[in-house]
PDB file of N, CA and C in Angstrom:
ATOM      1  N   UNK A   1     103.442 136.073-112.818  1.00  0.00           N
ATOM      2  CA  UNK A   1     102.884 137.258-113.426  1.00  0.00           C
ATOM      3  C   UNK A   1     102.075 138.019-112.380  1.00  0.00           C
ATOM      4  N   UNK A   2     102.012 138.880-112.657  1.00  0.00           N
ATOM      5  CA  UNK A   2     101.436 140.328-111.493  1.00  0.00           C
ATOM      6  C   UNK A   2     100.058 140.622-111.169  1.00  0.00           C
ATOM      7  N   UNK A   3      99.397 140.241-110.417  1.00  0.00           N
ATOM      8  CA  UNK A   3      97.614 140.368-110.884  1.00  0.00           C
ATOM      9  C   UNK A   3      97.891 141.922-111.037  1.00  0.00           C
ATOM     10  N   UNK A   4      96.582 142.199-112.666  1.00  0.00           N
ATOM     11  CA  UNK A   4      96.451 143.145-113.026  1.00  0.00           C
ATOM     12  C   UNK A   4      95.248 144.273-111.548  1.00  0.00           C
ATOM     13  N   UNK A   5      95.320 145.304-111.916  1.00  0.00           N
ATOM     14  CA  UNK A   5      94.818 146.366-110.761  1.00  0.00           C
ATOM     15  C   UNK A   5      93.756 146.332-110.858  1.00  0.00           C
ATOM     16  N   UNK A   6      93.077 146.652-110.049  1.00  0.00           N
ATOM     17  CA  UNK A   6      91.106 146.595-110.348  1.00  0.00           C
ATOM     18  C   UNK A   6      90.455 147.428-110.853  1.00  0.00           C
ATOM     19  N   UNK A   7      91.547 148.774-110.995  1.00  0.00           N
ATOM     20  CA  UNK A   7      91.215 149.444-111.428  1.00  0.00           C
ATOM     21  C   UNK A   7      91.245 149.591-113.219  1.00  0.00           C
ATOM     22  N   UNK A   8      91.841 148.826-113.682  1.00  0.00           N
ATOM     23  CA  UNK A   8      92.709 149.117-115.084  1.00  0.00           C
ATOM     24  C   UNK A   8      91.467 148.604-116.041  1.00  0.00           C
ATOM     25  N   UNK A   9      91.160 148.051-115.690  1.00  0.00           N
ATOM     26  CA  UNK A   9      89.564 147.764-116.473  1.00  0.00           C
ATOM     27  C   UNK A   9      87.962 147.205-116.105  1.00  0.00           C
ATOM     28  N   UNK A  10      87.077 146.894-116.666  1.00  0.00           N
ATOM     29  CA  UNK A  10      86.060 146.636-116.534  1.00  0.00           C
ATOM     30  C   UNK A  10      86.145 145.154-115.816  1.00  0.00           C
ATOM     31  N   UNK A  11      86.766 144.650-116.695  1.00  0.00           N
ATOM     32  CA  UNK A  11      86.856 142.588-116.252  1.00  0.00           C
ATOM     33  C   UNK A  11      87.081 142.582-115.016  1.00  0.00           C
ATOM     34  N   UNK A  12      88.701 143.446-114.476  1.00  0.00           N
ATOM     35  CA  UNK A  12      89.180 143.662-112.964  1.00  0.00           C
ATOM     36  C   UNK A  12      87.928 143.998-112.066  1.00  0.00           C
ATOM     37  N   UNK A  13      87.265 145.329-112.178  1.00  0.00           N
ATOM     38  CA  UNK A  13      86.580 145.549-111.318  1.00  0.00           C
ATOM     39  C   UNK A  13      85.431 144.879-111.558  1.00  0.00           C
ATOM     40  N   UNK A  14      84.761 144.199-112.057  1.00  0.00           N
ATOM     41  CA  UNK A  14      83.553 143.450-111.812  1.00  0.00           C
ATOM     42  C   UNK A  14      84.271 142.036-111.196  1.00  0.00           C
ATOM     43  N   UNK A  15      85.057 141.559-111.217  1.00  0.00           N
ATOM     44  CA  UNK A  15      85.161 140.254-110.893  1.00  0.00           C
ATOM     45  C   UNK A  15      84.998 140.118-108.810  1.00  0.00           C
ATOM     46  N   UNK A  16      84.961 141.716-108.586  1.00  0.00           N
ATOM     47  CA  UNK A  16      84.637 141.241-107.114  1.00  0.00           C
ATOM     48  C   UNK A  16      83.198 141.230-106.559  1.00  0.00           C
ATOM     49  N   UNK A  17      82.447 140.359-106.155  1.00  0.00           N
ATOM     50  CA  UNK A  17      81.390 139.886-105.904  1.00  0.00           C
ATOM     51  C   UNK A  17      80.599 141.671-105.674  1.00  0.00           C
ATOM     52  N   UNK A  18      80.549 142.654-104.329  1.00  0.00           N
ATOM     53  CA  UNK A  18      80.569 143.575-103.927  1.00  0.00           C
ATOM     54  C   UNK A  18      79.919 144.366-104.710  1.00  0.00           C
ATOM     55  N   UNK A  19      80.984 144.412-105.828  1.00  0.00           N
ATOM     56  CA  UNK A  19      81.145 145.352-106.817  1.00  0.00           C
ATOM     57  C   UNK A  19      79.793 145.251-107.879  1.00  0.00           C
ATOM     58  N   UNK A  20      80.027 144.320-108.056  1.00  0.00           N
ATOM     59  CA  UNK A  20      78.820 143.223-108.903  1.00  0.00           C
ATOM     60  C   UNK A  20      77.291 143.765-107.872  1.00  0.00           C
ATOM     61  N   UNK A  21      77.423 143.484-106.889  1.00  0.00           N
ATOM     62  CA  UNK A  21      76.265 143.989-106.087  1.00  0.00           C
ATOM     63  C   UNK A  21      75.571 145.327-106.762  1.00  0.00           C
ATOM     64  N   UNK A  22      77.108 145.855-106.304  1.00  0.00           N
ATOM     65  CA  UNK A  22      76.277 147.075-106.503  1.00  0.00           C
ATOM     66  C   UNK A  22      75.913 147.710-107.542  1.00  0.00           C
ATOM     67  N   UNK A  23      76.394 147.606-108.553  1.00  0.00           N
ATOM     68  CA  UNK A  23      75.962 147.718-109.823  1.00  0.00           C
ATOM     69  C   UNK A  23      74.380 147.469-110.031  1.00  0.00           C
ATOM     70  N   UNK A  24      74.278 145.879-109.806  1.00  0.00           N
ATOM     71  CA  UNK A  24      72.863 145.213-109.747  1.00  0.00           C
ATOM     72  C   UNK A  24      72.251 146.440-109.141  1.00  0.00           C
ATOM     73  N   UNK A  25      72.538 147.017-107.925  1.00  0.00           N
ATOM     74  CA  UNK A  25      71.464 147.717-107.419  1.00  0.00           C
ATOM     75  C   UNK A  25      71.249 149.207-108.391  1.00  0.00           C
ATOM     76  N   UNK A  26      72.452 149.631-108.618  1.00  0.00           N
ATOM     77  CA  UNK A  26      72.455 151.202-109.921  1.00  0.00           C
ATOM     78  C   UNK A  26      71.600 150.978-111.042  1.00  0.00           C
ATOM     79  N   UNK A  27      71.842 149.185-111.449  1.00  0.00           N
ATOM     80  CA  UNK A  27      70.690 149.081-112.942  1.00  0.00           C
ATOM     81  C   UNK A  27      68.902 149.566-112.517  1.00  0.00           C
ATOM     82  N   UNK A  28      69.148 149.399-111.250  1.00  0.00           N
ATOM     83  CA  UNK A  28      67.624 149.953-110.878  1.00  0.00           C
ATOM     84  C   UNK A  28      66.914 151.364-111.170  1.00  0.00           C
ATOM     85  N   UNK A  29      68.355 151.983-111.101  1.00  0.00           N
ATOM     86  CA  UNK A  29      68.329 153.354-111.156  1.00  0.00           C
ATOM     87  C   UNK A  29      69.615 154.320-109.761  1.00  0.00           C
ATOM     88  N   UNK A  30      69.374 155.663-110.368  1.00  0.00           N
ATOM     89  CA  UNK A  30      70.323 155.929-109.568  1.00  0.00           C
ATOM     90  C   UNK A  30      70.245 156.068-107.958  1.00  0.00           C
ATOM     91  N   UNK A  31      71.053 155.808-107.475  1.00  0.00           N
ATOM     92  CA  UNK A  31      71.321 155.870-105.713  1.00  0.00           C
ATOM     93  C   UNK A  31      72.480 156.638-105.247  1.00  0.00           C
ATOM     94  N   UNK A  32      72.013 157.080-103.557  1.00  0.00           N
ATOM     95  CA  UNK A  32      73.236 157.932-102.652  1.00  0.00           C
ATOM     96  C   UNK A  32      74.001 156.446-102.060  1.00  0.00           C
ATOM     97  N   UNK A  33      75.375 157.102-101.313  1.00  0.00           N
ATOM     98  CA  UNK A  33      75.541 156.139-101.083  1.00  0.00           C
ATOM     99  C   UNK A  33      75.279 155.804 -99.928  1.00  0.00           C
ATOM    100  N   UNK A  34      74.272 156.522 -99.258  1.00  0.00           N
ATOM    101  CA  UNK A  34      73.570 155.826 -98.017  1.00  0.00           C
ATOM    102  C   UNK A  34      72.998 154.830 -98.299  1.00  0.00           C
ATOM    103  N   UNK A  35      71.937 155.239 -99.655  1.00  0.00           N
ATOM    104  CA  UNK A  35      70.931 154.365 -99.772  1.00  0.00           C
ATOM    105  C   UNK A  35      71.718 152.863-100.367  1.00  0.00           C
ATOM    106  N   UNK A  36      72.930 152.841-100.692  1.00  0.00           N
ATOM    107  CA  UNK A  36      73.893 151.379-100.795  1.00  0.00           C
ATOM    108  C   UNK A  36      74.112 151.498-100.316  1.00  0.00           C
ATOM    109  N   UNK A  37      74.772 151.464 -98.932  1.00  0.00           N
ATOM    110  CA  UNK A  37      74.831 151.312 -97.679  1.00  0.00           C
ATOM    111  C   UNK A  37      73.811 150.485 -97.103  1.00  0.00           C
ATOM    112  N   UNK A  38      72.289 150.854 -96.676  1.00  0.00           N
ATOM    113  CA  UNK A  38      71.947 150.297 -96.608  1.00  0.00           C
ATOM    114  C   UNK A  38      71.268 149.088 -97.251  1.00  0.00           C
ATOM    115  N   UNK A  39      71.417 149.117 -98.788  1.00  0.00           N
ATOM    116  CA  UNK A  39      70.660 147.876 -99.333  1.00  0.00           C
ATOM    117  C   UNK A  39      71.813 147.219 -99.016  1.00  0.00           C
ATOM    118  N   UNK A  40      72.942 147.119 -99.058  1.00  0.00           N
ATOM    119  CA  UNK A  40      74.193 146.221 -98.834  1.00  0.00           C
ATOM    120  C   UNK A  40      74.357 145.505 -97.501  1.00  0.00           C
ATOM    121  N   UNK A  41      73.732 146.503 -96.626  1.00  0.00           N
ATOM    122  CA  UNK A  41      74.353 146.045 -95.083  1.00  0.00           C
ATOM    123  C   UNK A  41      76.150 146.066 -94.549  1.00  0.00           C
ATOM    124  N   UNK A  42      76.328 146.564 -95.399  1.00  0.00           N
ATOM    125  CA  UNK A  42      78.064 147.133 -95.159  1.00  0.00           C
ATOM    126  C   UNK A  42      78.109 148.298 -94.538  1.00  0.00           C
ATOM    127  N   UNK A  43      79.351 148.485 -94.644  1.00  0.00           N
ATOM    128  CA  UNK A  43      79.883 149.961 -93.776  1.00  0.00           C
ATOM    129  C   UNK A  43      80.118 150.996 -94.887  1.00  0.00           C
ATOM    130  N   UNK A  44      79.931 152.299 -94.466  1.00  0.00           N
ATOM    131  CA  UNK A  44      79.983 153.294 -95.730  1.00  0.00           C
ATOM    132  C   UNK A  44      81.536 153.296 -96.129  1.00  0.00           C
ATOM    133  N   UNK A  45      82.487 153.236 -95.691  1.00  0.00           N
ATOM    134  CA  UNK A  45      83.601 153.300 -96.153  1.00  0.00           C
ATOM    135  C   UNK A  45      84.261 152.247 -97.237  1.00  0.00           C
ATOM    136  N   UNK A  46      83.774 150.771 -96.854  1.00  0.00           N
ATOM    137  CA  UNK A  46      83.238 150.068 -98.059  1.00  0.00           C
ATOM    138  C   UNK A  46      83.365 150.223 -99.330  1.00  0.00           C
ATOM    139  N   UNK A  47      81.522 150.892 -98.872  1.00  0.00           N
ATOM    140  CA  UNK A  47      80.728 151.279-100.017  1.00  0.00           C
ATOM    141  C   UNK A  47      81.559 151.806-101.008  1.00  0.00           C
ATOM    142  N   UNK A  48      81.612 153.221-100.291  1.00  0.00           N
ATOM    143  CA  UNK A  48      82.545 154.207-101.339  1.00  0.00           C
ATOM    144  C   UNK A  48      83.669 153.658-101.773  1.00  0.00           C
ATOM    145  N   UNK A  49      84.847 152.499-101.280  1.00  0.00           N
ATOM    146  CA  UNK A  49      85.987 152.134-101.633  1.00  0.00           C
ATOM    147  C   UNK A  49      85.198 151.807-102.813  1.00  0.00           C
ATOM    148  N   UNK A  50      84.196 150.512-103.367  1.00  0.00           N
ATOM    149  CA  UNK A  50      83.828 149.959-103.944  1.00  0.00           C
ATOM    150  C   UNK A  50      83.498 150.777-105.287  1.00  0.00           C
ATOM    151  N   UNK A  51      82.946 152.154-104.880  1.00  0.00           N
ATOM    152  CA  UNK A  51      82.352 153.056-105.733  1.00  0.00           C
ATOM    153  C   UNK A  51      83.650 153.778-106.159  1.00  0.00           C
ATOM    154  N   UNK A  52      84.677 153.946-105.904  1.00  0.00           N
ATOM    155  CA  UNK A  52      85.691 154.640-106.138  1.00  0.00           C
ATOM    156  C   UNK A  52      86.479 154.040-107.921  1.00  0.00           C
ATOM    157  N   UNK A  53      86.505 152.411-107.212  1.00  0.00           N
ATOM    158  CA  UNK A  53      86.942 151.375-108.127  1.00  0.00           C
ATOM    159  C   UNK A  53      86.091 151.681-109.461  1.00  0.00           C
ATOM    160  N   UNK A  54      84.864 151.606-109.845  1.00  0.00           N
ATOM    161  CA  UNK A  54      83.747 151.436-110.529  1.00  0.00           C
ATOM    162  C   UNK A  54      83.619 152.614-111.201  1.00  0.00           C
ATOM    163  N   UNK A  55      83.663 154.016-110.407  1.00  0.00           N
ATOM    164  CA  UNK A  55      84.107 155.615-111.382  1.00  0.00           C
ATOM    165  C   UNK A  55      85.557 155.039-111.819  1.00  0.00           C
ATOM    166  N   UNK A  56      86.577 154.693-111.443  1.00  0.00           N
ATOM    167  CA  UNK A  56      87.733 155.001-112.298  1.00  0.00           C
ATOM    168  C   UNK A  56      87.672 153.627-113.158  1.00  0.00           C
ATOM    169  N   UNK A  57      86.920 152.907-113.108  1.00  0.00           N
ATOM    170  CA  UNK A  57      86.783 152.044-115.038  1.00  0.00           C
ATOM    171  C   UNK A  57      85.706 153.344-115.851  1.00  0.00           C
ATOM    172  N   UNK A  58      85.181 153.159-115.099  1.00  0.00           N
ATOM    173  CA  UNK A  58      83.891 154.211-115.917  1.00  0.00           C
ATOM    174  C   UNK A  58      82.117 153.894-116.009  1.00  0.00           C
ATOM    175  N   UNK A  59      82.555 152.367-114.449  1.00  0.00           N
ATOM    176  CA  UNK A  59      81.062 151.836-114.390  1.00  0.00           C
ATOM    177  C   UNK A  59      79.920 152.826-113.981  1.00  0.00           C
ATOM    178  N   UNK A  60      80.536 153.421-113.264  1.00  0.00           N
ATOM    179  CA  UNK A  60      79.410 154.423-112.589  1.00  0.00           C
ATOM    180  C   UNK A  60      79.889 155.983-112.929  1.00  0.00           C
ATOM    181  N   UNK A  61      78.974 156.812-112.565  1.00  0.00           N
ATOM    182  CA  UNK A  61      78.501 157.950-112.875  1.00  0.00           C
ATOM    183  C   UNK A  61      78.451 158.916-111.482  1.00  0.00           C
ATOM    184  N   UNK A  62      78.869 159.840-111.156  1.00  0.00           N
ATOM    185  CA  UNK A  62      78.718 160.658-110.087  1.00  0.00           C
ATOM    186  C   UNK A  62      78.349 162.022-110.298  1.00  0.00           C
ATOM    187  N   UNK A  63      77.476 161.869-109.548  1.00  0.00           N
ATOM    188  CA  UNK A  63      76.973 163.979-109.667  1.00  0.00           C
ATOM    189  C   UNK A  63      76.827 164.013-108.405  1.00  0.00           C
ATOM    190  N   UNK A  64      76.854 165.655-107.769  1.00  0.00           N
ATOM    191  CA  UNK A  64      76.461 166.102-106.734  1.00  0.00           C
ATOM    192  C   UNK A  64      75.179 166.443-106.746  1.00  0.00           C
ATOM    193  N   UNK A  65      74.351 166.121-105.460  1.00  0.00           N
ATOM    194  CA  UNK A  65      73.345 166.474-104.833  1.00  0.00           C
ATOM    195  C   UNK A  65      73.124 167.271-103.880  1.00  0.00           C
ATOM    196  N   UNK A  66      73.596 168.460-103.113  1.00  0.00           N
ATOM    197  CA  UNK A  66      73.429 169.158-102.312  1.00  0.00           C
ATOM    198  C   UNK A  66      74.656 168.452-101.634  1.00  0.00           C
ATOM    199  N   UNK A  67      74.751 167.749-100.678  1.00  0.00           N
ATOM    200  CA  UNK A  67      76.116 167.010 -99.742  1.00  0.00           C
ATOM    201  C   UNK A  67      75.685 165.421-100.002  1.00  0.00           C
ATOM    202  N   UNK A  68      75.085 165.288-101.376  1.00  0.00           N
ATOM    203  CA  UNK A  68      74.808 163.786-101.603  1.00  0.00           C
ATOM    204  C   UNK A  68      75.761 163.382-102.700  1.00  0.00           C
ATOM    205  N   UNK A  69      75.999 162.159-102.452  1.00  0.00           N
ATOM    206  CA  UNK A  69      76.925 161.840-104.007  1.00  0.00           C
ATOM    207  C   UNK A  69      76.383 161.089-104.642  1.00  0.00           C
ATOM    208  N   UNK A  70      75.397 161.089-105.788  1.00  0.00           N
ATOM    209  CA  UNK A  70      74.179 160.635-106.593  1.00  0.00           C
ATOM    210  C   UNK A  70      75.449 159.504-107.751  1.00  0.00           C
ATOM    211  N   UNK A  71      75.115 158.126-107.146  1.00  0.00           N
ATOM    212  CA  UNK A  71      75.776 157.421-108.639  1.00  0.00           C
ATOM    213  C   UNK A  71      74.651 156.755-109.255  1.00  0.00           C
ATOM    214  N   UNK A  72      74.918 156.353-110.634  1.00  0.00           N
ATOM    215  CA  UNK A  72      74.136 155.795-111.669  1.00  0.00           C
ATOM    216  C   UNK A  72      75.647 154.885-112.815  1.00  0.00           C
ATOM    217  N   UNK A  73      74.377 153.675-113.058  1.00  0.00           N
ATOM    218  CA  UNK A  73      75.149 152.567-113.884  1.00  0.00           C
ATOM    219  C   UNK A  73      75.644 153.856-115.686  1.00  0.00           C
ATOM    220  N   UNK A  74      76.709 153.055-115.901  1.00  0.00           N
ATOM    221  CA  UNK A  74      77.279 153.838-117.011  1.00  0.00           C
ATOM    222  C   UNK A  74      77.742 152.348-117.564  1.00  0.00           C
ATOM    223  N   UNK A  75      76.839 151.725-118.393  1.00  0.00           N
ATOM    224  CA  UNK A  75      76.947 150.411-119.170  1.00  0.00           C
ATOM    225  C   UNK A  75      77.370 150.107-120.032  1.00  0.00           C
ATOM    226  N   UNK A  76      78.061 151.366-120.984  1.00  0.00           N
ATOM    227  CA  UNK A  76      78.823 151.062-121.921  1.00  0.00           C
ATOM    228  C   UNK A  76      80.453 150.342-121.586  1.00  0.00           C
ATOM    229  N   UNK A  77      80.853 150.528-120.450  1.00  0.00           N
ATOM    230  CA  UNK A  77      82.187 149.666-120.203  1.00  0.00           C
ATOM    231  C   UNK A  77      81.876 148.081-120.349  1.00  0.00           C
ATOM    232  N   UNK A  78      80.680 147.806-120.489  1.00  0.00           N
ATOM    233  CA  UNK A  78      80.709 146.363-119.611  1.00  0.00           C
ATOM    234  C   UNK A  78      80.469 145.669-121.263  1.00  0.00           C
ATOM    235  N   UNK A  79      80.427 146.294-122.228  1.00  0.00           N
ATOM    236  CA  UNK A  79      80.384 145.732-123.634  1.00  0.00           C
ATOM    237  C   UNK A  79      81.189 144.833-123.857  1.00  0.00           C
ATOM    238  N   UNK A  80      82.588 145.097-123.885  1.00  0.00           N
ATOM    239  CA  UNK A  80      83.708 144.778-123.531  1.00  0.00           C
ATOM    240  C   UNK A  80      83.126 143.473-122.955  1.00  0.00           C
ATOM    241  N   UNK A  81      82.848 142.989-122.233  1.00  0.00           N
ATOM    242  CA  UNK A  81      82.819 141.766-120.835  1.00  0.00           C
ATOM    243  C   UNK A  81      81.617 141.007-121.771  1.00  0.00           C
ATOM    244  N   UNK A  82      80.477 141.898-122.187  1.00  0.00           N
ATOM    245  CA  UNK A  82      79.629 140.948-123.113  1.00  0.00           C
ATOM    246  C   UNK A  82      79.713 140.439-123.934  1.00  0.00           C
ATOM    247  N   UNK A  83      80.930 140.954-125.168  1.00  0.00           N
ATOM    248  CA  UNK A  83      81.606 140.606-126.262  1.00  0.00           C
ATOM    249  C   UNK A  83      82.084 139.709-126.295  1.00  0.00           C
ATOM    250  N   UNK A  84      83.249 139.217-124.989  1.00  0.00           N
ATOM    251  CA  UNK A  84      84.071 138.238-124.547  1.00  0.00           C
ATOM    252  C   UNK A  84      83.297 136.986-124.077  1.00  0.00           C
ATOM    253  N   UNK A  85      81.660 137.248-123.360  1.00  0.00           N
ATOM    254  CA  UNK A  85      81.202 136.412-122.897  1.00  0.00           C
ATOM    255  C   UNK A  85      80.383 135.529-124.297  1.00  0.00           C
ATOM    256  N   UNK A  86      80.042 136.643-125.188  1.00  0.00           N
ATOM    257  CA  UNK A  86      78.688 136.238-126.077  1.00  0.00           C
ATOM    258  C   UNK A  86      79.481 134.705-127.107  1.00  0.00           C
ATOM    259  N   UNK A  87      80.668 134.828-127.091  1.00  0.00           N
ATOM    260  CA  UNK A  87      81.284 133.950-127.790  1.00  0.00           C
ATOM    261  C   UNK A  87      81.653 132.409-127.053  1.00  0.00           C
ATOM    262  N   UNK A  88      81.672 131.854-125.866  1.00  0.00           N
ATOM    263  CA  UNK A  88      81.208 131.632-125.047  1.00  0.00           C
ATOM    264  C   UNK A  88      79.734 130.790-125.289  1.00  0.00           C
ATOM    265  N   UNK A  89      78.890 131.882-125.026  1.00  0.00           N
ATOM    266  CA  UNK A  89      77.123 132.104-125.430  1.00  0.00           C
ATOM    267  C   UNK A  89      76.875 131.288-126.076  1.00  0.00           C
ATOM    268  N   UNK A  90      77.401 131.192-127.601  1.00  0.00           N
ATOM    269  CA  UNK A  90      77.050 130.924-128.540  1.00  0.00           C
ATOM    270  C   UNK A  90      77.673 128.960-128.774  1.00  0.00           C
ATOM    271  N   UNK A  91      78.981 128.700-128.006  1.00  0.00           N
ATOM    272  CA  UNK A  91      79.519 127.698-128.191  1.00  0.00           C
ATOM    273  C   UNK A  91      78.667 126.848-127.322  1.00  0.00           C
ATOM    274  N   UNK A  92      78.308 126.662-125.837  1.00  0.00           N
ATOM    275  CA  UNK A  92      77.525 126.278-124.803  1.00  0.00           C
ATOM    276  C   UNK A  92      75.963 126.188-125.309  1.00  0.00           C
ATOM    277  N   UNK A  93      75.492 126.980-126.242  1.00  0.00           N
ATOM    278  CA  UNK A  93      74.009 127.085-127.397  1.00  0.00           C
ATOM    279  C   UNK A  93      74.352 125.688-127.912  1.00  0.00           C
ATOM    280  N   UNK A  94      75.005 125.999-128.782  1.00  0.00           N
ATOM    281  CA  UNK A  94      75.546 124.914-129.755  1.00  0.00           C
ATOM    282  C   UNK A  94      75.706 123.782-128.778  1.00  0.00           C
ATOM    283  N   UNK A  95      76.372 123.403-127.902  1.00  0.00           N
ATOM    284  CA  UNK A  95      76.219 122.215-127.188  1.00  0.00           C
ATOM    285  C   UNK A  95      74.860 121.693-126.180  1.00  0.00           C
ATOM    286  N   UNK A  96      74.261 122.651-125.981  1.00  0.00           N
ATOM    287  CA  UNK A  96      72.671 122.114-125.467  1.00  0.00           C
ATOM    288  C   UNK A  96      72.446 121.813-126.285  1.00  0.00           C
ATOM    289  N   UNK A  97      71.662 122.455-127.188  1.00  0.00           N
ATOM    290  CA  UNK A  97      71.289 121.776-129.036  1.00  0.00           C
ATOM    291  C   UNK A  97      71.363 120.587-129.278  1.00  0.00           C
ATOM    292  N   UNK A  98      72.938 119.915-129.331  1.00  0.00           N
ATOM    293  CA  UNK A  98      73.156 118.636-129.542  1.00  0.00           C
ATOM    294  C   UNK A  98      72.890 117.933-128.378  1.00  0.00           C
ATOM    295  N   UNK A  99      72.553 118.184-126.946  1.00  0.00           N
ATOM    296  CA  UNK A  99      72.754 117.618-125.629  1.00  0.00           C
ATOM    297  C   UNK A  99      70.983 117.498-126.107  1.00  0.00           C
ATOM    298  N   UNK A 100      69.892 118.655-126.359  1.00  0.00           N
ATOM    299  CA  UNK A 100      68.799 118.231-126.204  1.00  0.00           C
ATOM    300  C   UNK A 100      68.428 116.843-127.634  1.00  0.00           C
ATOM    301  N   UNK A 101      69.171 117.133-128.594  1.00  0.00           N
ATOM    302  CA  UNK A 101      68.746 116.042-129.436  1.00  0.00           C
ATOM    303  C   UNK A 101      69.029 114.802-128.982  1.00  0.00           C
ATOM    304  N   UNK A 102      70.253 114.752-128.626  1.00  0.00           N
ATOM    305  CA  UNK A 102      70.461 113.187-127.636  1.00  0.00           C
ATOM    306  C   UNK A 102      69.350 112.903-126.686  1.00  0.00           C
ATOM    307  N   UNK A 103      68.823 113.428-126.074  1.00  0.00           N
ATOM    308  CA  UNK A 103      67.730 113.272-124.719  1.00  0.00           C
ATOM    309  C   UNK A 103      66.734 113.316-126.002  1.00  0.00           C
ATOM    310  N   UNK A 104      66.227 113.932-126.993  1.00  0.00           N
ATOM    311  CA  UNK A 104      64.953 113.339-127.946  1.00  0.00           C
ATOM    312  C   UNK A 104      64.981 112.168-128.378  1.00  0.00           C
ATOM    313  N   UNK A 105      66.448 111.486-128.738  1.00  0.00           N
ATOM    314  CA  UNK A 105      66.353 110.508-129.450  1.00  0.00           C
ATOM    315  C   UNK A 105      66.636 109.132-127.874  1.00  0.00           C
ATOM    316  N   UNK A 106      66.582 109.488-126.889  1.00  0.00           N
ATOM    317  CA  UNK A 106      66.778 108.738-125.890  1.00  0.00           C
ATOM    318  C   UNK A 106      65.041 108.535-125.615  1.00  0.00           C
ATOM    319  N   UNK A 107      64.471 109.831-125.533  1.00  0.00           N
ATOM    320  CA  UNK A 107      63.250 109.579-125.250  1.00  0.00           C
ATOM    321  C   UNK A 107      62.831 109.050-126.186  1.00  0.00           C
ATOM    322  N   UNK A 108      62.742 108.830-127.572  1.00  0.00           N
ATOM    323  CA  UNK A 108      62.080 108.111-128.693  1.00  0.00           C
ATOM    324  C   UNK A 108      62.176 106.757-128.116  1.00  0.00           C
ATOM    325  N   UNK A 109      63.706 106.346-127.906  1.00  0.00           N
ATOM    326  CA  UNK A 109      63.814 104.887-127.750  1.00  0.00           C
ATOM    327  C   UNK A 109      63.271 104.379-126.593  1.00  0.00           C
ATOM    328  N   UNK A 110      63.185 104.946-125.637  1.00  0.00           N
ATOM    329  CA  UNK A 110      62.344 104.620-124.509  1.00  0.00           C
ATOM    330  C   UNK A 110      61.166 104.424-124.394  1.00  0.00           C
ATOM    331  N   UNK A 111      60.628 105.385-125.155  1.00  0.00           N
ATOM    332  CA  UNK A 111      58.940 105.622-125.629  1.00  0.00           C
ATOM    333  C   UNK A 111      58.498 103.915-126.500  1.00  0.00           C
ATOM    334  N   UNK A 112      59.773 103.916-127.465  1.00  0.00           N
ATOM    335  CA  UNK A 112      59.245 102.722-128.307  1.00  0.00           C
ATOM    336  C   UNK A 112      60.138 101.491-127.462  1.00  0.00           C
ATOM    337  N   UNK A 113      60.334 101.433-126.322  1.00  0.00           N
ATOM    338  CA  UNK A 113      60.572 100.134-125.694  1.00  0.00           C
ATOM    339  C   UNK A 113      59.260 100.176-125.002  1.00  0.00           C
ATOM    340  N   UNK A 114      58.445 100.793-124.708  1.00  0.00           N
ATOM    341  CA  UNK A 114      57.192 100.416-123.695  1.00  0.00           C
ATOM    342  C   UNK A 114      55.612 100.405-124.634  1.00  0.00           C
ATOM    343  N   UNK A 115      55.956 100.075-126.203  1.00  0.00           N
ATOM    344  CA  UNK A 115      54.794 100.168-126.535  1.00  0.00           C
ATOM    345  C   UNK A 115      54.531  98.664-126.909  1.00  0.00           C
TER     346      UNK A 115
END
């Protein structure tokens, strides 16, 4: 089967580390892409590949600034990815739960072997 494009959705383009970066850095607020550039330590051409990917899901946001290209996080794509994860969330909950009651009732018995 064909790996799907990185572009074709949200899941694709976050799954590359980079990408993920930079985002992290947009939730801060918005940035040029100098200023990712340098929080990244990459090369601008990079950058922008990275940023290219991320406008065509719909992660990011672009406006012009005079000869700046101003992006900002656009978080409604990533619902999608939370939806898929929260279910997940909720099963791994459910198994600490029972993982911490085992370790209570381990510590009980331990507690009442040393009294």
């Amino acid at each position: 089967m064909a790996r799907a494009a990185t572009t074709t959705d949200a899941f694709n383009a976050v799954a590359e580390p980079k990408r993920r970066e930079i985002l992290d850095l947009l939730a801060a607020g918005e940035r040029s892409v100098s200023e990712l550039v340098a929080a990244m330590g990459i090369v601008q051409p990079l950058v922008s590949k990275h940023l290219r990917v991320l406008r065509e899901v719909g992660l990011v946001v672009v406006r012009e600034e005079g000869r700046q290209r101003m992006y900002r996080l656009n978080g409604h794509p990533l619902k999608s990815i939370y939806d898929w994860v929260k279910g997940y969330e909720e099963t791994w909950q459910r198994r600490f739960d029972l993982m911490d009651a085992v370790l209570d009732e381990l510590k009980e018995q331990e507690d009442g072997n040393h009294d």
